[in-house]
N, C-alpha and C. Protein backbone atom coordinates (compact mmCIF):
# COMPACT_ATOMS: atom_id res chain seq x y z
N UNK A 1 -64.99 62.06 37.70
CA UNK A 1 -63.68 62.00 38.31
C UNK A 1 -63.78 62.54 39.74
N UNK A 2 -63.17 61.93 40.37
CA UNK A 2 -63.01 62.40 42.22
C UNK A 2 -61.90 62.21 42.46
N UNK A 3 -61.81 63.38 43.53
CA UNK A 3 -60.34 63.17 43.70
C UNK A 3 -59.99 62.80 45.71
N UNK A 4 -59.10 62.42 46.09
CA UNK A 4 -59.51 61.92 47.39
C UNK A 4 -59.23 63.29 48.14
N UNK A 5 -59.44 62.99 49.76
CA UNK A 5 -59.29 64.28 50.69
C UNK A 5 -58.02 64.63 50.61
N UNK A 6 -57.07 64.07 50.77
CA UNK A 6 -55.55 64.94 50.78
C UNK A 6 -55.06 65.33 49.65
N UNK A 7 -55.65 65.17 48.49
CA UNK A 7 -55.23 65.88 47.26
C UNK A 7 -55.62 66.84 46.86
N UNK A 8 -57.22 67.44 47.59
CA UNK A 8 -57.88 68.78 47.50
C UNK A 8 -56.71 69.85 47.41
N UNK A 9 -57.07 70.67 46.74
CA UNK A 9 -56.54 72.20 47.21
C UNK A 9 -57.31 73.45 47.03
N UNK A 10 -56.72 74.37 47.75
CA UNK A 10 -57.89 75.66 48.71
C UNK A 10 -58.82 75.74 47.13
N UNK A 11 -57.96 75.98 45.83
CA UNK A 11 -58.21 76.41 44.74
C UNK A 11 -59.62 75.71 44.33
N UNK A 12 -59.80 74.45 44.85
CA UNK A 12 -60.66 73.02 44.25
C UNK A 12 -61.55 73.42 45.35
N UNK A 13 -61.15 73.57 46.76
CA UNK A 13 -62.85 73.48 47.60
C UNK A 13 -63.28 75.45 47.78
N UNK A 14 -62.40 76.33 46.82
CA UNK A 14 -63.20 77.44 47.19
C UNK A 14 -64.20 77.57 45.94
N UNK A 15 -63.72 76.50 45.14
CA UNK A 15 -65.30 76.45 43.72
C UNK A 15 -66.63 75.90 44.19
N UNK A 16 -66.19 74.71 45.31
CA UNK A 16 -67.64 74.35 46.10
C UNK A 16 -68.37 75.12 46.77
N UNK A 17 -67.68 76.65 46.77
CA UNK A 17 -68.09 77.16 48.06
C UNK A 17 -69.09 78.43 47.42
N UNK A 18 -70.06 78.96 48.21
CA UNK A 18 -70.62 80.26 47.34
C UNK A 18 -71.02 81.48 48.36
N UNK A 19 -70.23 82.98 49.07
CA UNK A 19 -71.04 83.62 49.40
C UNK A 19 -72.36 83.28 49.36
N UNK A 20 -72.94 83.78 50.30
CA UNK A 20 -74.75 83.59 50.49
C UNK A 20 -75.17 84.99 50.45
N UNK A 21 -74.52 85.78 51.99
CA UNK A 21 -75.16 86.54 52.96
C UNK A 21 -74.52 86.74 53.84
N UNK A 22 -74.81 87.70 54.17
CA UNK A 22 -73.15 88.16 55.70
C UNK A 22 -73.42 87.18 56.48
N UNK A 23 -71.80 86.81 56.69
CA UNK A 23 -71.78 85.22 57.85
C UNK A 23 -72.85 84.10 57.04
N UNK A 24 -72.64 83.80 55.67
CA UNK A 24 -73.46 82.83 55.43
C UNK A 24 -72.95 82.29 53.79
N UNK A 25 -72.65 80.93 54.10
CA UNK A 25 -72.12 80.34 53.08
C UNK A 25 -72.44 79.47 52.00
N UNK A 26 -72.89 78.56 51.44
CA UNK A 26 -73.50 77.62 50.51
C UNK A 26 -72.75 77.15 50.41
N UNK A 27 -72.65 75.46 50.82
CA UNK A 27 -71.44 74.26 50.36
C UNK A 27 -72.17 73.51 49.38
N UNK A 28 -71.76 72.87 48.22
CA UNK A 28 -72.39 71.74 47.63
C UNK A 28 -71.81 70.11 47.95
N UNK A 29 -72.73 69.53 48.42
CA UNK A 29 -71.88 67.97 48.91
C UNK A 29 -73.20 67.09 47.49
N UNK A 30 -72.21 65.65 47.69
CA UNK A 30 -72.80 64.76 46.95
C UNK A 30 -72.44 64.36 48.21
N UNK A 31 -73.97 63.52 48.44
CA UNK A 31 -73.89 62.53 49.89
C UNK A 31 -74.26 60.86 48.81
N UNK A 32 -73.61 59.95 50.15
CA UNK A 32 -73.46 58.88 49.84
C UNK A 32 -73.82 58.12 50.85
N UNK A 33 -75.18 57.76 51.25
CA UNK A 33 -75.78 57.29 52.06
C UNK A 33 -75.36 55.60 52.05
N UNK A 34 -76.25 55.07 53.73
CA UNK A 34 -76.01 54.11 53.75
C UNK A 34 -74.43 53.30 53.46
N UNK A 35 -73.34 53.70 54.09
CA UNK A 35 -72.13 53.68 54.27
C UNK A 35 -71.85 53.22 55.45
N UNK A 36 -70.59 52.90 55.81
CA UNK A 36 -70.06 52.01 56.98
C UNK A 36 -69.29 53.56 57.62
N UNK A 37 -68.97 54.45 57.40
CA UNK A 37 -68.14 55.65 58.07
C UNK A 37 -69.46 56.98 57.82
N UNK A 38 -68.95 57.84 58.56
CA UNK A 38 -69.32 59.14 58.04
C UNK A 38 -68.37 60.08 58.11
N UNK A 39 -68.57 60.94 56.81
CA UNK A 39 -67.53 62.12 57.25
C UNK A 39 -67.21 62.50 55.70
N UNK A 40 -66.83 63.95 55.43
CA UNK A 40 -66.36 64.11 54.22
C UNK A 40 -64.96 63.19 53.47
N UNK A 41 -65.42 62.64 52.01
CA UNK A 41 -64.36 61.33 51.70
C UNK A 41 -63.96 61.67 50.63
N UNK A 42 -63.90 63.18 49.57
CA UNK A 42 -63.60 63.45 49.02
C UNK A 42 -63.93 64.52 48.01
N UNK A 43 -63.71 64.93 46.80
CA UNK A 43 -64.27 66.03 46.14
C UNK A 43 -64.94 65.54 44.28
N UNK A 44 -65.67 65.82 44.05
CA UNK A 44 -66.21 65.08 43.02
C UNK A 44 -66.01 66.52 42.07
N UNK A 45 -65.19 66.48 41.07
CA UNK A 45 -64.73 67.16 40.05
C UNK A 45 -65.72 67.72 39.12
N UNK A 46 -66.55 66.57 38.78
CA UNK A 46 -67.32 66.84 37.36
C UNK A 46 -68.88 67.34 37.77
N UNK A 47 -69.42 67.23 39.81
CA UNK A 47 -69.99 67.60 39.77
C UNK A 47 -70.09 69.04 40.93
N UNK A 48 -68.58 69.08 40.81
CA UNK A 48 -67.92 70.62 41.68
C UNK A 48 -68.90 70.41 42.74
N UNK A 49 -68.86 69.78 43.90
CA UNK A 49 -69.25 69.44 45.25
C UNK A 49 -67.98 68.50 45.52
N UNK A 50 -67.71 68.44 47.33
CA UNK A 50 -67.97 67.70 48.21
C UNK A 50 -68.45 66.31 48.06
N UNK A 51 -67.47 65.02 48.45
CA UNK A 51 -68.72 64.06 48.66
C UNK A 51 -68.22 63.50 50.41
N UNK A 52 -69.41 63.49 50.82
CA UNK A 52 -69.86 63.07 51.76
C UNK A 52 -70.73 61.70 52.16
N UNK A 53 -70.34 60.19 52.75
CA UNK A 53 -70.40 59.58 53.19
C UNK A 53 -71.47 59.21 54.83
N UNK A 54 -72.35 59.13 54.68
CA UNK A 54 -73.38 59.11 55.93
C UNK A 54 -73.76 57.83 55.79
N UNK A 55 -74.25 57.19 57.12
CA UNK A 55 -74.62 56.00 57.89
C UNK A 55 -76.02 55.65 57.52
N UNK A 56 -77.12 56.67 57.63
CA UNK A 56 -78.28 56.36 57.64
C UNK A 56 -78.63 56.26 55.95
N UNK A 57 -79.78 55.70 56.09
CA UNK A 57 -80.33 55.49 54.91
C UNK A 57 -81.00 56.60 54.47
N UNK A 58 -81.20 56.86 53.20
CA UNK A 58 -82.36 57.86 52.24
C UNK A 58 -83.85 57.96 52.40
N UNK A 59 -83.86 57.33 53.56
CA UNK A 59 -85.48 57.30 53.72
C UNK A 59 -86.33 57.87 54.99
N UNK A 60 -87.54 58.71 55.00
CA UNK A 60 -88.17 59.51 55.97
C UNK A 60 -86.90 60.56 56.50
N UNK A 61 -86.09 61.47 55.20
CA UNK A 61 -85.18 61.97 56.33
C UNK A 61 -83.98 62.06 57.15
N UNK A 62 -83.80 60.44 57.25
CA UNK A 62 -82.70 60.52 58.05
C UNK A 62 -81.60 60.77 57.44
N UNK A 63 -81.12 60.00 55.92
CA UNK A 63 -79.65 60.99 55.59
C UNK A 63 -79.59 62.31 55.82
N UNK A 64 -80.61 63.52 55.47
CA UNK A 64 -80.81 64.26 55.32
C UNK A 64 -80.58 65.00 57.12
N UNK A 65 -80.98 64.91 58.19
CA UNK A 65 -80.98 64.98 59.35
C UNK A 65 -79.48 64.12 59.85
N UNK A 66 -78.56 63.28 59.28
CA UNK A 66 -77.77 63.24 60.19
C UNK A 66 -76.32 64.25 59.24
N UNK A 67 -76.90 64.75 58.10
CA UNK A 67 -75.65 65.42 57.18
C UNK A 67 -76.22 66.66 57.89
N UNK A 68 -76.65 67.25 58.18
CA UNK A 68 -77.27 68.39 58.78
C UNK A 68 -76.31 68.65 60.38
N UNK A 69 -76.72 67.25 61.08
CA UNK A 69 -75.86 67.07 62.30
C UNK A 69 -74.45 66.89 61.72
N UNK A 70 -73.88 66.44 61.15
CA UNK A 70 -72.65 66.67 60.98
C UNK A 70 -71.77 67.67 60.45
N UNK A 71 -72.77 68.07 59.73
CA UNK A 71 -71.85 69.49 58.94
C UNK A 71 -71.98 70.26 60.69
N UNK A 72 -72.89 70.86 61.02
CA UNK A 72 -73.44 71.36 62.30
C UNK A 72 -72.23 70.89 63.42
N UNK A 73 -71.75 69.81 63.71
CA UNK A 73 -71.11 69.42 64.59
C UNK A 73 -69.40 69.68 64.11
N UNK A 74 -69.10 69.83 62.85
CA UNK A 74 -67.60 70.22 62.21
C UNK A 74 -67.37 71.43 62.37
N UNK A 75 -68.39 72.18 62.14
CA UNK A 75 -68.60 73.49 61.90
C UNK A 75 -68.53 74.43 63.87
N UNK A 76 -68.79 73.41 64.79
CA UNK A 76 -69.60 74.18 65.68
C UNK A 76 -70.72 74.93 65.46
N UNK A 77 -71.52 74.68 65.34
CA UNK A 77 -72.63 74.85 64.95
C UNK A 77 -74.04 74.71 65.74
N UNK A 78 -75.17 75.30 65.91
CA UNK A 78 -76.21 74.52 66.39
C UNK A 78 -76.87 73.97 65.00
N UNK A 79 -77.60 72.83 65.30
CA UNK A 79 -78.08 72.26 63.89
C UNK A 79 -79.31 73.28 63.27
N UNK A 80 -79.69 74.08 63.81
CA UNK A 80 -80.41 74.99 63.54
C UNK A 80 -79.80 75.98 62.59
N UNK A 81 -78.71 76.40 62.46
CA UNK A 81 -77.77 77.55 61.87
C UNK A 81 -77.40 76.86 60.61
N UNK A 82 -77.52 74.97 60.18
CA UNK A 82 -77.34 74.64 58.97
C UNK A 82 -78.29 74.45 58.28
N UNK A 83 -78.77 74.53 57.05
CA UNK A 83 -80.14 74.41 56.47
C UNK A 83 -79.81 73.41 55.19
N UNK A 84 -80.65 72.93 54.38
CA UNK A 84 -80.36 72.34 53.47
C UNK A 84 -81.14 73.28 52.37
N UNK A 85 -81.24 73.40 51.62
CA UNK A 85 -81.32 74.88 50.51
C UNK A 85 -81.76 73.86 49.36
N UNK A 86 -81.68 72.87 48.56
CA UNK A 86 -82.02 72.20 47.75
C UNK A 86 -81.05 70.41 47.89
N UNK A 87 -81.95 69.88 47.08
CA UNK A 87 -81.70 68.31 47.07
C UNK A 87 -82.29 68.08 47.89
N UNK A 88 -83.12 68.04 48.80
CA UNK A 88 -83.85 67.32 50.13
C UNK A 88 -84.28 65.83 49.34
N UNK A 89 -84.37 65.28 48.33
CA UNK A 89 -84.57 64.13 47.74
C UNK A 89 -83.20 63.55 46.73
N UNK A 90 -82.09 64.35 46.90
CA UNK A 90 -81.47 63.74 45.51
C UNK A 90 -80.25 63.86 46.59
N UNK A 91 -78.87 63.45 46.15
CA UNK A 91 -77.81 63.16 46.65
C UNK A 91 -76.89 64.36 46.33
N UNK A 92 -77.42 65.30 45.35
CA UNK A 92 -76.79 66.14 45.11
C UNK A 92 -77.31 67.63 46.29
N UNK A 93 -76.72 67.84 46.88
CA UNK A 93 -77.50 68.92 47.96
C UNK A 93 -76.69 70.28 47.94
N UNK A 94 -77.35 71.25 48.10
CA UNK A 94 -76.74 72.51 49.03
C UNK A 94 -77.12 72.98 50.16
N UNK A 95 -76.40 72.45 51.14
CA UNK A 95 -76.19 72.99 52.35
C UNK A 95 -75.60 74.89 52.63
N UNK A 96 -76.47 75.55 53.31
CA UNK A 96 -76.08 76.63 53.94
C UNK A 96 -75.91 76.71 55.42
N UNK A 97 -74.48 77.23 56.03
CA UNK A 97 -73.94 77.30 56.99
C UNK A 97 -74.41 78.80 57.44
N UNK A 98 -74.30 79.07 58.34
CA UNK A 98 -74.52 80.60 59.19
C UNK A 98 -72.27 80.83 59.89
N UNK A 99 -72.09 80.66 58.75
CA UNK A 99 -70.63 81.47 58.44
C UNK A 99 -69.98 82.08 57.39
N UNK A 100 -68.91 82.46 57.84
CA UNK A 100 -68.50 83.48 56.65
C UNK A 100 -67.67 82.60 55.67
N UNK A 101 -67.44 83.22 54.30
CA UNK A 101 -66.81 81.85 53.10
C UNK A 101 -65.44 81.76 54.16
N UNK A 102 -64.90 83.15 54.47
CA UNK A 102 -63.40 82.55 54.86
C UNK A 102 -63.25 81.78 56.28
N UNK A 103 -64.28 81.51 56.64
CA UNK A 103 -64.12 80.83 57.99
C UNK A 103 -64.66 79.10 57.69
N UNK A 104 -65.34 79.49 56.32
CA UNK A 104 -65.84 77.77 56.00
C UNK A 104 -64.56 77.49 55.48
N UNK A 105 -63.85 78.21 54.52
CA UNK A 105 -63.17 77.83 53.78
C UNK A 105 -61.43 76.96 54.58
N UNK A 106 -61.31 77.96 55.78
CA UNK A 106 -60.31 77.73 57.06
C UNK A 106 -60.56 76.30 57.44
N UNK A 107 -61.54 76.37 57.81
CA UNK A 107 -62.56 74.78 58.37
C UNK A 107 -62.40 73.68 57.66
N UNK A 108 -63.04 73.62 56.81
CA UNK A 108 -62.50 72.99 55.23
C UNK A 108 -61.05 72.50 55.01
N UNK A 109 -59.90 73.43 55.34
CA UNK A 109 -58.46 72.94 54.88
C UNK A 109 -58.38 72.15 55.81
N UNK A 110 -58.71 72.85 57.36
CA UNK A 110 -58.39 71.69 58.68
C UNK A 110 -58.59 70.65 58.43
N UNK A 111 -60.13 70.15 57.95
CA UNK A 111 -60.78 69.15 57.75
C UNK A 111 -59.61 67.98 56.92
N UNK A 112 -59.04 68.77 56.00
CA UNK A 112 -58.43 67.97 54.83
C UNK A 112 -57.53 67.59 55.00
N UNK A 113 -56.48 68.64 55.89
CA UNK A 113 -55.40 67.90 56.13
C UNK A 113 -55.24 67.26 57.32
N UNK A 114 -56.35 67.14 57.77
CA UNK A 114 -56.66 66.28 59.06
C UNK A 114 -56.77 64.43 58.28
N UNK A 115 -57.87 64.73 57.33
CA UNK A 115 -57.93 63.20 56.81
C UNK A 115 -56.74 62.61 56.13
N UNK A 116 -56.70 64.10 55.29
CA UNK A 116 -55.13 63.40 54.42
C UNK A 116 -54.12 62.67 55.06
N UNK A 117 -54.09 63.12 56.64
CA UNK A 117 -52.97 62.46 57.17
C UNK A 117 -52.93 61.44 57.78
N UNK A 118 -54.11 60.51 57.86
CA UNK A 118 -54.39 59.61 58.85
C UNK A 118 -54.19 58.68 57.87
């Protein structure tokens, strides 16, 4: 079950979310490569992540390197400060940010009710 971006609530994306480390967060996304958009497209229930939508394909890397640039670029970020922590081969990933949960978590609502409304 998934549910779309404007139906999230704080309650639903602070389960995606995990303390790390001071100023440091753990998101879980399901990416969905090889897509016509990029950008977060909704929340996947049953596998408590994020799903995320990217352009490039699964191969040598590049999904992997442009979800990196994008979380990095939402976030303000240098792409250096986002890491990928596990999944580097599977669609299921955890991404770590170099921020704090309540500043991902702030980021995050913007994000949502930014899409929800368009």
């Amino acid at each position: 079950m998934s549910i779309s971006v404007s139906m999230i609530k704080i309650e639903e994306l602070a389960s995606i979310l995990q303390h790390s480390k001071e100023n440091s967060t753990n998101i879980s996304f399901f990416v969905q490569p090889n897509s016509t958009i990029i950008g977060i497209t909704g929340m996947d229930i049953w596998r408590t992540c994020l799903k995320i939508s990217l352009v490039s394909p699964p191969t040598d890397g590049k999904a992997n390197l442009e979800l990196q640039k994008y979380i990095s670029s939402i976030f303000e970020l240098s792409v250096n400060e986002v890491s990928i922590l596990s999944g580097h081969k599977s669609r299921k990933k955890i991404i770590n940010v170099n921020l704090s949960l309540d500043l991902v978590l702030t980021k995050l609502e913007e994000i949502m009710e930014n899409n929800g409304s368009e």
